[in-house]
Protein backbone atom coordinates (compact mmCIF):
# COMPACT_ATOMS: atom_id res chain seq x y z
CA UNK A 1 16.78 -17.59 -8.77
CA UNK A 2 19.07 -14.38 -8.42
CA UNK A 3 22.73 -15.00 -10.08
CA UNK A 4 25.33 -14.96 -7.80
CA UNK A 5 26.98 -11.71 -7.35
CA UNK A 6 23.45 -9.83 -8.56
CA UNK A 7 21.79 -7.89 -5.46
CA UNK A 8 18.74 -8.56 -4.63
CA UNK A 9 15.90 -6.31 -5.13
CA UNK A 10 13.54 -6.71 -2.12
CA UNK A 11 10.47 -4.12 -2.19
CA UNK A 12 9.90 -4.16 1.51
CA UNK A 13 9.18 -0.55 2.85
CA UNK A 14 9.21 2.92 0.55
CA UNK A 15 11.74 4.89 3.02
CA UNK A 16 14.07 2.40 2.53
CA UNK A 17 14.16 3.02 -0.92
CA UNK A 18 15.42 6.19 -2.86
CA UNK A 19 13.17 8.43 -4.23
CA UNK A 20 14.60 8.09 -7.53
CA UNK A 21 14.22 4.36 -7.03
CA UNK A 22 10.54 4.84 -6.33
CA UNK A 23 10.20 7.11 -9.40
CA UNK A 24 11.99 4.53 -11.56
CA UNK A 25 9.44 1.65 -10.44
CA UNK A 26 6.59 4.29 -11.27
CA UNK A 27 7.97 4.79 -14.34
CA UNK A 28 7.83 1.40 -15.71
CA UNK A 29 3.84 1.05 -14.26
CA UNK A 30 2.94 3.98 -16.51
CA UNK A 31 5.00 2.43 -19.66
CA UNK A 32 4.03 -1.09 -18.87
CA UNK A 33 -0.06 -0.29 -18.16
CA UNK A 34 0.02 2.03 -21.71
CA UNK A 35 1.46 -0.71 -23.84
CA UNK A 36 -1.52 -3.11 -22.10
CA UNK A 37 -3.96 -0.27 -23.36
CA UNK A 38 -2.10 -0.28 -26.86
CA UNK A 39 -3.11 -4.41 -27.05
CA UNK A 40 1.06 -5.09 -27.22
CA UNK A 41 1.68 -8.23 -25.32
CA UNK A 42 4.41 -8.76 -23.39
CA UNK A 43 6.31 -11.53 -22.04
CA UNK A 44 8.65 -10.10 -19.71
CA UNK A 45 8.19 -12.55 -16.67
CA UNK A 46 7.95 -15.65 -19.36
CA UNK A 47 9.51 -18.60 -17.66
CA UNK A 48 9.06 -16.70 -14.01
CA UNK A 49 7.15 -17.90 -10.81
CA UNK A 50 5.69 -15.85 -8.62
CA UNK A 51 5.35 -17.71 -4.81
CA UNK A 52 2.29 -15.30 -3.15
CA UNK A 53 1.70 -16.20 0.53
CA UNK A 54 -1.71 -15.00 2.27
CA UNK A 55 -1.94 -15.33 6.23
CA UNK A 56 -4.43 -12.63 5.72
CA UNK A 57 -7.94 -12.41 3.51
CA UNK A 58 -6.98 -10.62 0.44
CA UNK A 59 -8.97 -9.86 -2.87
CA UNK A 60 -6.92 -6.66 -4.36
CA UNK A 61 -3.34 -7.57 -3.32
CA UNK A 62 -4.13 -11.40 -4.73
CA UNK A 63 -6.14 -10.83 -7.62
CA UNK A 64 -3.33 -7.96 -9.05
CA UNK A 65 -0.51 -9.58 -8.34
CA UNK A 66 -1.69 -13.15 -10.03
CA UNK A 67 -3.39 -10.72 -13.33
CA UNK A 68 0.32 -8.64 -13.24
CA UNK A 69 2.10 -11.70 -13.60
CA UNK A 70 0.26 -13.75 -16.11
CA UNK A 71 -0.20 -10.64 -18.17
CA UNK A 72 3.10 -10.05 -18.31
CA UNK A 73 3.84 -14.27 -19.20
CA UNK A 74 4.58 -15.48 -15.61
CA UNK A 75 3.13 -17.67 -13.56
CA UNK A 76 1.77 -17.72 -9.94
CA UNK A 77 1.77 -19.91 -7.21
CA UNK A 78 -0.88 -18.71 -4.16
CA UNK A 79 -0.49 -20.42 -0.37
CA UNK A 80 -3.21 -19.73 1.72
CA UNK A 81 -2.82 -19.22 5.50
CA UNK A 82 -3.06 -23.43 6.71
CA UNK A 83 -1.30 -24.35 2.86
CA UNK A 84 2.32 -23.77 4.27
CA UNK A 85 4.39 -24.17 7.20
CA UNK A 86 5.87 -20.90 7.28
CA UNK A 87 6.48 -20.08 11.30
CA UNK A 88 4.57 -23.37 12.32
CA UNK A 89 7.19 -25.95 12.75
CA UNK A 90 9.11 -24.64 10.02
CA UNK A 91 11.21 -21.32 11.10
CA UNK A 92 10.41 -19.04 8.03
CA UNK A 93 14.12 -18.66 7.48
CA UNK A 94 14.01 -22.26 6.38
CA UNK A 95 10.54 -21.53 4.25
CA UNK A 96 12.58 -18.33 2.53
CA UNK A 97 15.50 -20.89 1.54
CA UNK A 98 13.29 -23.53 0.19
CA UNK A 99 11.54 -21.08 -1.81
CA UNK A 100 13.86 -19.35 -3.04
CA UNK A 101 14.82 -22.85 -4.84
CA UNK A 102 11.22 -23.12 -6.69
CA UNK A 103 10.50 -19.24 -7.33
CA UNK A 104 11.88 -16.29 -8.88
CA UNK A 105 9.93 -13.87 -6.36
CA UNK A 106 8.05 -13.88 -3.07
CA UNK A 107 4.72 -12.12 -2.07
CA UNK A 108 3.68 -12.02 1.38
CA UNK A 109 0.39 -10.16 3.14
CA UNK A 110 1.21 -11.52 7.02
CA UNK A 111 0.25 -9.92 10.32
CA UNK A 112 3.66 -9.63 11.88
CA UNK A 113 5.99 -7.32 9.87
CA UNK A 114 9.15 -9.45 11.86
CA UNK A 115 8.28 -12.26 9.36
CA UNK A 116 8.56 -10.51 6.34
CA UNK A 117 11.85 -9.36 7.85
CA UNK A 118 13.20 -13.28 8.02
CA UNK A 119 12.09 -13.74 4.83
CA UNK A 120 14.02 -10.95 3.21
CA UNK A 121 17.27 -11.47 5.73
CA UNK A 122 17.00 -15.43 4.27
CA UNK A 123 15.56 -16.03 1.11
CA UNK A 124 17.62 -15.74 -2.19
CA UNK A 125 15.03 -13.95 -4.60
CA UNK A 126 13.10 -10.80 -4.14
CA UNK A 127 10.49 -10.21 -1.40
CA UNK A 128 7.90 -8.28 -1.86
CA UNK A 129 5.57 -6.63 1.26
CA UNK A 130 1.94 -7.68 0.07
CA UNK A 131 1.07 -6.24 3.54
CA UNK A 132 1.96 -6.27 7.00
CA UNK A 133 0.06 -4.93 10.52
CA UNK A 134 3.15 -2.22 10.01
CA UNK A 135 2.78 -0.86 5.91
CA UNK A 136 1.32 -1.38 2.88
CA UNK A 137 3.46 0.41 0.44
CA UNK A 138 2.57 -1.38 -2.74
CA UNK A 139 -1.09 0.45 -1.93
CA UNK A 140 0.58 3.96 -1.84
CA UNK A 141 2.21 3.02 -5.19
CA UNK A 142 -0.74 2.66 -6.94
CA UNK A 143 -2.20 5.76 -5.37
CA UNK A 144 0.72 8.18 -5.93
CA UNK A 145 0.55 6.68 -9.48
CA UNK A 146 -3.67 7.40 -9.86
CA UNK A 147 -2.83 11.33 -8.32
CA UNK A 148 -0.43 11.91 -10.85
CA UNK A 149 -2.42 10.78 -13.73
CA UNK A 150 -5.09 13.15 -12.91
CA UNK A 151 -3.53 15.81 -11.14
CA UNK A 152 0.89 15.88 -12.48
CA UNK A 153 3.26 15.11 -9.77
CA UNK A 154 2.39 15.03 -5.99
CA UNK A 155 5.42 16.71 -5.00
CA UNK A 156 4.81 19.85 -3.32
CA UNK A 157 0.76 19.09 -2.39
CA UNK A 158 -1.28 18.85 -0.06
CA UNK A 159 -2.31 14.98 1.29
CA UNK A 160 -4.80 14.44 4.23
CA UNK A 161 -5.86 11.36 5.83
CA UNK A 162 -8.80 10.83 7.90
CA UNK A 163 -9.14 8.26 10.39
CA UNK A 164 -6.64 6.32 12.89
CA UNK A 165 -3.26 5.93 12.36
CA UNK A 166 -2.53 2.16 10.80
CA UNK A 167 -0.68 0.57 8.37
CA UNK A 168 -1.89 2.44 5.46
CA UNK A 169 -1.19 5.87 7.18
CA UNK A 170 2.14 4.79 7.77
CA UNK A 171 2.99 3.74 4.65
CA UNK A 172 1.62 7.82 3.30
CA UNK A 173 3.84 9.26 5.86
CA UNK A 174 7.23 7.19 4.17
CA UNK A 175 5.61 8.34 0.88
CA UNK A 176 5.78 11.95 2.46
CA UNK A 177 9.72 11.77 3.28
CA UNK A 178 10.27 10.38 0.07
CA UNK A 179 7.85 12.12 -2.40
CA UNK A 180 8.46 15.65 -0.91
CA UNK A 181 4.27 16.67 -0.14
CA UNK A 182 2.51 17.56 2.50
CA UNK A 183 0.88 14.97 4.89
CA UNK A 184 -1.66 16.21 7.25
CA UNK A 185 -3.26 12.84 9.61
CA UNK A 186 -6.47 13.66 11.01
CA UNK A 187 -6.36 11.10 13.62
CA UNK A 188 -8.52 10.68 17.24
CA UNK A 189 -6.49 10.85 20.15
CA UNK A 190 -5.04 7.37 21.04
CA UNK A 191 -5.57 6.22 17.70
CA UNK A 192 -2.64 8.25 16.06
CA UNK A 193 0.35 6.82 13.87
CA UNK A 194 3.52 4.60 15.79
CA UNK A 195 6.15 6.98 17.61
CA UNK A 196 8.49 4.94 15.57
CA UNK A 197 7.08 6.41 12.69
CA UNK A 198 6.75 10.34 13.25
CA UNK A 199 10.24 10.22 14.68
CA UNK A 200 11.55 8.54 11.34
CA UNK A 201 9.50 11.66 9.06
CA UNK A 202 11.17 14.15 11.76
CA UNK A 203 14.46 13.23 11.20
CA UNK A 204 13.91 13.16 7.37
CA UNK A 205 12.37 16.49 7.29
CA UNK A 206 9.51 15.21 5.88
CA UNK A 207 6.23 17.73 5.94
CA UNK A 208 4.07 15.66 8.14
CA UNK A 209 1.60 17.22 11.07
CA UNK A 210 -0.84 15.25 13.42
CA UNK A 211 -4.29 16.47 14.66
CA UNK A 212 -7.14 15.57 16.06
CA UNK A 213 -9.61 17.75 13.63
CA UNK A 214 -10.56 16.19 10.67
CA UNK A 215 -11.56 19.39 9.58
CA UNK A 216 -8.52 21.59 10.05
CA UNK A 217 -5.96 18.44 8.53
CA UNK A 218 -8.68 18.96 5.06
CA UNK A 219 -8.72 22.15 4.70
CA UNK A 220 -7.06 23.46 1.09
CA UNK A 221 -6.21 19.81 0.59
CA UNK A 222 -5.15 18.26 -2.96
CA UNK A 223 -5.92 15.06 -1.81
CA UNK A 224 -8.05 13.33 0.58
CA UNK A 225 -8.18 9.67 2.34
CA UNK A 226 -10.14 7.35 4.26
CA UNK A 227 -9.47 3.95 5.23
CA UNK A 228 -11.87 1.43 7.59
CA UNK A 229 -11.89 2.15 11.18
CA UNK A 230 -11.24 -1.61 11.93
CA UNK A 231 -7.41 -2.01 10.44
CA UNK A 232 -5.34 -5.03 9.75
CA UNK A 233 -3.94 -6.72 13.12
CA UNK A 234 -7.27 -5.03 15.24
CA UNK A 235 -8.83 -7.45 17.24
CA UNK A 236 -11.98 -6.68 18.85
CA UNK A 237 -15.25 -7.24 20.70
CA UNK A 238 -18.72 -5.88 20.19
CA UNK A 239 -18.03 -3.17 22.93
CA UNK A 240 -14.54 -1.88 21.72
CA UNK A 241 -15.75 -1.84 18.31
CA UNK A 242 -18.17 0.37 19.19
CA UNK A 243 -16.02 2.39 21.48
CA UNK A 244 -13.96 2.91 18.40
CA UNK A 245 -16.90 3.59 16.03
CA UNK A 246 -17.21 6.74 18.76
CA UNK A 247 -14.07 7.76 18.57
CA UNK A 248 -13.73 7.59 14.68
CA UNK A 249 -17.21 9.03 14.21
CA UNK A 250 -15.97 12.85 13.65
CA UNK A 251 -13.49 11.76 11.31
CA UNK A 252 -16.08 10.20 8.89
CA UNK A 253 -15.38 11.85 5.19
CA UNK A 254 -18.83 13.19 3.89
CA UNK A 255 -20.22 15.94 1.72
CA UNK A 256 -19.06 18.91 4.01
CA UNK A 257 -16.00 17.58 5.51
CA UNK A 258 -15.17 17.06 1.65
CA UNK A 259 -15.99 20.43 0.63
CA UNK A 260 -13.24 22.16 2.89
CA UNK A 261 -10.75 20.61 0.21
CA UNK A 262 -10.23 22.19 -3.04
CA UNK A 263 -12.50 22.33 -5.43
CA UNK A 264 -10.51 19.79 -7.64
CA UNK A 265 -9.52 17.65 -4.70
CA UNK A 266 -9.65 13.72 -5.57
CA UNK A 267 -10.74 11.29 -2.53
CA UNK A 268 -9.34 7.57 -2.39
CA UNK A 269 -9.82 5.04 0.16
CA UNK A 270 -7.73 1.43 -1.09
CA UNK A 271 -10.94 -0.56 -0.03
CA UNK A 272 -12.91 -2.56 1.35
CA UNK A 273 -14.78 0.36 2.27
CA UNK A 274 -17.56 0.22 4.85
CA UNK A 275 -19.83 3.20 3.07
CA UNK A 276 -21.87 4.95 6.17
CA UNK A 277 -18.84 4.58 8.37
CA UNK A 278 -15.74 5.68 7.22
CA UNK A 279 -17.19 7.66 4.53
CA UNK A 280 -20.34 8.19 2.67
CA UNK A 281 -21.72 7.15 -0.63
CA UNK A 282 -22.14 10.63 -1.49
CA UNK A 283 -18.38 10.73 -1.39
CA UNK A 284 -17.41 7.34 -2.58
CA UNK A 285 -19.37 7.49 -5.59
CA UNK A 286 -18.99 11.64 -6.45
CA UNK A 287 -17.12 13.57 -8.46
CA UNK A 288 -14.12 13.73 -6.22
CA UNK A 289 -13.82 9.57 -5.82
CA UNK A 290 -11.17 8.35 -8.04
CA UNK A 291 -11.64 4.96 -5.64
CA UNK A 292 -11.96 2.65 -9.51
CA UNK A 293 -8.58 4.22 -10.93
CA UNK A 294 -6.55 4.08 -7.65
CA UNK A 295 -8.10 -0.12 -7.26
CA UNK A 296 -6.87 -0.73 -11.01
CA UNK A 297 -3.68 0.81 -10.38
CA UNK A 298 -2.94 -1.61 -8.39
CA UNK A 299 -1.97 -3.73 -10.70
CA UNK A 300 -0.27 -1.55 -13.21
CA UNK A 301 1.74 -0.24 -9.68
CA UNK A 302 2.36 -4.04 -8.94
CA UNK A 303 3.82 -4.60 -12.87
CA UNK A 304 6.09 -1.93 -12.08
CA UNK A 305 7.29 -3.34 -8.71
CA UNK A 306 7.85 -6.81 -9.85
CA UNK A 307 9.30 -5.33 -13.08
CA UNK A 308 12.07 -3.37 -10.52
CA UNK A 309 12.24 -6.32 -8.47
CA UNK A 310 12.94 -8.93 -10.87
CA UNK A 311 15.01 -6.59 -13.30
């Protein structure tokens, strides 16, 4: 548990946390993945517990949070979606106290972002966002930390995304307001980022443009992405799949949508990936993929962000 009088570090969303906050956190992932490399063990989370709650399927988020913590000497305790009672009977302010009694940390990947919310408004140790139908920002982490180590800092780039506009692409636009690039969303019309969300990079200033052409939002880019046409929180038949699939179909990343970035451009997509939809092998396993790096950052990024949280 927290001491009294400590504040609690909850890693929730990236825009509401300083840039220099974000940068600190990114900081200890670099130090904390090279000493792994260098063989020098660490038990910086000896004698902590990490509670991780899954409402959704998960192999990433669960397998490099449970590896962070055990590497690092902690332990891990993993509720499935049925294992706990958290908004079933329980209220998940009452789940957030009880918790908070047993573990030094939370983890949650949930559909409804407003749950995450009680659980940081009521619990008494840090709570981290795992994932949500809103964000994903421990997934831009890990992939602002695998452009930097081949490319130097992001600031001042060029990012474009290719697809619809879900959790993921929300999570790149924060990243944009705080990070200081350039986001370009190449998104289908209909299918484009939450209001919310644009009006939050407006009033930041942040460097972020919509458009329906996959190929103009590429163009000159430093960077490009991909995630699956069927996000978190979509719920659909045969016939709206499809329907989608349509709609999406332009804004599939291949060889020559690839080849209007620049020449050095790296390609990530933070997986599953459904290869002939979304994007093609040629892309996901050529030069420009740096899809392995960006999944193993995940847990070096994840080191750093329980590191912060539990600091």
């Amino acid at each position: 548990m927290v001491p009294a009088g400590n504040a609690i570090r909850h890693f929730i969303d990236l825009h509401r946390l300083s840039t220099e906050t974000l940068r600190d956190i990114l900081d200890l992932a670099g130090k904390l993945k090279g000493a792994y490399a260098e063989g020098k063990a660490a038990d910086l989370f000896a004698g902590k517990t990490l509670v991780m709650i899954f409402e959704k399927p998960s192999t990433r988020t669960r397998v490099s949070f449970q590896v962070a913590m055990q590497q690092l000497g902690g332990q891990v305790v993993v509720m499935s979606e049925g294992e706990s009672q958290l908004g079933r009977g329980e209220t998940v302010a009452d789940t957030a106290r009880v918790l908070s009694r047993y573990a030094d940390a939370i983890m949650i990947r949930t559909d409804d972002p407003r749950k995450l919310d009680d659980l940081e408004a009521h619990a008494t140790v840090p709570v981290i966002n795992g994932l949500t139908d809103f964000s994903h920002p421990c997934q831009i982490m890990a992939d602002v930390m695998t452009f930097e180590e081949h490319r130097g800092l992001i600031e001042g780039r060029v990012v474009a995304w290719s697809g619809d506009g879900n959790n993921v692409a929300n999570s790149w636009i924060h990243a944009a307001g705080r990070f200081g690039f350039t986001l370009r969303l190449a998104c289908p019309k209909g299918l484009g980022p939450e209001d919310a969300v644009i009006n939050w990079a407006k009033g930041e200033s942040a460097d972020v443009t919509i458009t329906d052409s996959a190929e103009k939002a590429i163009a000159g880019a430093d960077l490009v992405i991909a995630d699956t046409w069927v996000s978190m929180g979509v719920s659909m038949g045969d016939e709206d799949a499809d329907a989608r699939r349509k709609l999406l179909q332009p804004f599939r990343v291949d060889g020559d949508l690839m080849a209007k970035a620049k020449p050095d451009a790296l390609f990530m997509h933070c997986l599953p990936a459904h290869r002939g939809e979304e994007v093609t092998d040629e892309v996901m396993d050529g030069p420009h993929s740096v899809i392995w790096d960006e999944a193993e950052n995940r847990l070096h990024a994840q080191k750093g962000i329980l590191a912060w949280c539990l600091g």
